[in-house]
Protein backbone atom coordinates (compact mmCIF):
# COMPACT_ATOMS: atom_id res chain seq x y z
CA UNK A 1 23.73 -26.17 -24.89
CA UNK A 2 20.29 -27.11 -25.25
CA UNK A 3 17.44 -26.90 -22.43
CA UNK A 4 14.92 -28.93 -21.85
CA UNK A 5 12.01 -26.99 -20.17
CA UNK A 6 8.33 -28.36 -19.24
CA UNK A 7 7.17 -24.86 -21.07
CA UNK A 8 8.39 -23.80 -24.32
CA UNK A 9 8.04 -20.20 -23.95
CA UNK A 10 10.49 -17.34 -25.59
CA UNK A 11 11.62 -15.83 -22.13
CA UNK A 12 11.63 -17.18 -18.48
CA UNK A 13 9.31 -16.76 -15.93
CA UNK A 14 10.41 -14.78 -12.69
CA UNK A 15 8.61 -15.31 -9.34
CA UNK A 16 8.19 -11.68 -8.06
CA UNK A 17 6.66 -9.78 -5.02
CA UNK A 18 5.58 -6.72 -6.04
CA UNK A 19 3.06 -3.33 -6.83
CA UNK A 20 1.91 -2.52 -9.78
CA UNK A 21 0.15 0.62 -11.00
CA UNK A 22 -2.39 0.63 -13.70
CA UNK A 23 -4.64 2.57 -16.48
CA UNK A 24 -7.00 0.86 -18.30
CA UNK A 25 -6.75 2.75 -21.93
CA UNK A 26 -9.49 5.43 -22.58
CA UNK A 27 -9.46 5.59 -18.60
CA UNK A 28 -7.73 7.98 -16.33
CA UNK A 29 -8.30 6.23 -13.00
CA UNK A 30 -4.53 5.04 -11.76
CA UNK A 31 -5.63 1.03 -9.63
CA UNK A 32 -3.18 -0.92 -8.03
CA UNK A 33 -2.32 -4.58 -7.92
CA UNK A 34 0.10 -7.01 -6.87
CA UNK A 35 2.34 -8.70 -9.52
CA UNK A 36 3.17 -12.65 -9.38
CA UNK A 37 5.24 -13.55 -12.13
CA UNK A 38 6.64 -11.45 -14.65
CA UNK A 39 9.33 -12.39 -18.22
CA UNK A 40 10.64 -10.71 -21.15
CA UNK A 41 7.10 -10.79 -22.88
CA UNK A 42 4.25 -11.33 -19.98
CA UNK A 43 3.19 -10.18 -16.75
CA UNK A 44 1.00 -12.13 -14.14
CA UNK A 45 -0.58 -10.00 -11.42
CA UNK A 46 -3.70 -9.69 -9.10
CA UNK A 47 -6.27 -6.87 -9.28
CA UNK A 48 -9.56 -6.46 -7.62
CA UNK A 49 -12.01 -6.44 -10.21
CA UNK A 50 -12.21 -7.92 -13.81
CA UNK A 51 -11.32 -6.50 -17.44
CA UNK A 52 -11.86 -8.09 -20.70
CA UNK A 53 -9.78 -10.03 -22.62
CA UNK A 54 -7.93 -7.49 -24.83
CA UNK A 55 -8.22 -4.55 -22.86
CA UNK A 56 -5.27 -2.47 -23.33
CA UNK A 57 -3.35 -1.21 -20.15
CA UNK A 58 -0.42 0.69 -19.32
CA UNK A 59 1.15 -0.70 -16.33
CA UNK A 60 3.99 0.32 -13.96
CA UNK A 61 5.91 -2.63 -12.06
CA UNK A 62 7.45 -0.97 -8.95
CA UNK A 63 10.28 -3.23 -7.67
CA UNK A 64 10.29 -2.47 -4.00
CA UNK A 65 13.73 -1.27 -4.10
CA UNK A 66 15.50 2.41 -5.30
CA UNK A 67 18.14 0.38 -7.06
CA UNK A 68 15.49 -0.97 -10.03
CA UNK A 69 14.14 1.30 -11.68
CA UNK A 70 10.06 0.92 -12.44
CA UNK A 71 9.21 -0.79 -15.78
CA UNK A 72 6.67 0.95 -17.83
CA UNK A 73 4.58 -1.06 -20.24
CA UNK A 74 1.59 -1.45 -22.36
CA UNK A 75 0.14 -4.57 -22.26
CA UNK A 76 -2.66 -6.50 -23.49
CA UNK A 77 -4.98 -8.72 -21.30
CA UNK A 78 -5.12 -12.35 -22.69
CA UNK A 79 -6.72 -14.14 -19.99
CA UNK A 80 -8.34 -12.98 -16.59
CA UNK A 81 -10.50 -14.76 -14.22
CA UNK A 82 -11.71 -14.97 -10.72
CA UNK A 83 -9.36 -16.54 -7.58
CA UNK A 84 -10.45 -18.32 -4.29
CA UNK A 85 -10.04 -14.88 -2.51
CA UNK A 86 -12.21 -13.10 -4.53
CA UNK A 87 -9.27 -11.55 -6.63
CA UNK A 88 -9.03 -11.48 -10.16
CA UNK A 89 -5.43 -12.98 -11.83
CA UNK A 90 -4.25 -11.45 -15.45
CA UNK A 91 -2.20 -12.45 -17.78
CA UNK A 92 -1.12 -9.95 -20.25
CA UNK A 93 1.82 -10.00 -23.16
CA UNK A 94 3.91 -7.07 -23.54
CA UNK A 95 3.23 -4.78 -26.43
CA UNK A 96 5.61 -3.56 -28.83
């Protein structure tokens, strides 16, 4: 059965509330921000300061609840930019 979605992407989007943890590669600092949407091959989430556009990260998406385990996962920023509240929103794909 065939879908017909207003975005032809590979894997859903899923609305989420939740923390993430973050390293920028060739950093050690661990940062913290809140993740919006997240599917099979991207993450969305809020931080509080910018990063280039191809900066490398290894993230950890804590679910909030002891029954999901945290995902671990490289990523690679593809787009950030400044919000109304003075946040910064990322998009990042998964890397393999």
């Amino acid at each position: 059965m065939g879908h017909d979605f207003s975005e032809k992407r590979s894997f859903f989007r899923m609305a989420v509330e939740c923390q993430l943890e973050y390293t920028e590669n060739g950093h050690d600092e661990v940062r913290t921000g809140h993740v919006k949407n997240i599917s099979g091959d991207g993450v969305l989430f809020q931080i509080s300061h910018a990063v280039n556009v191809g900066t490398e990260m290894n993230i950890i998406v804590k679910a909030g609840s002891n029954l999901t385990p945290p995902l671990h996962a490289t990523v690679e920023v593809i787009r950030c930019h400044l919000t109304d509240d003075e946040s910064y929103e990322v998009a990042a794909t998964m890397k393999k």
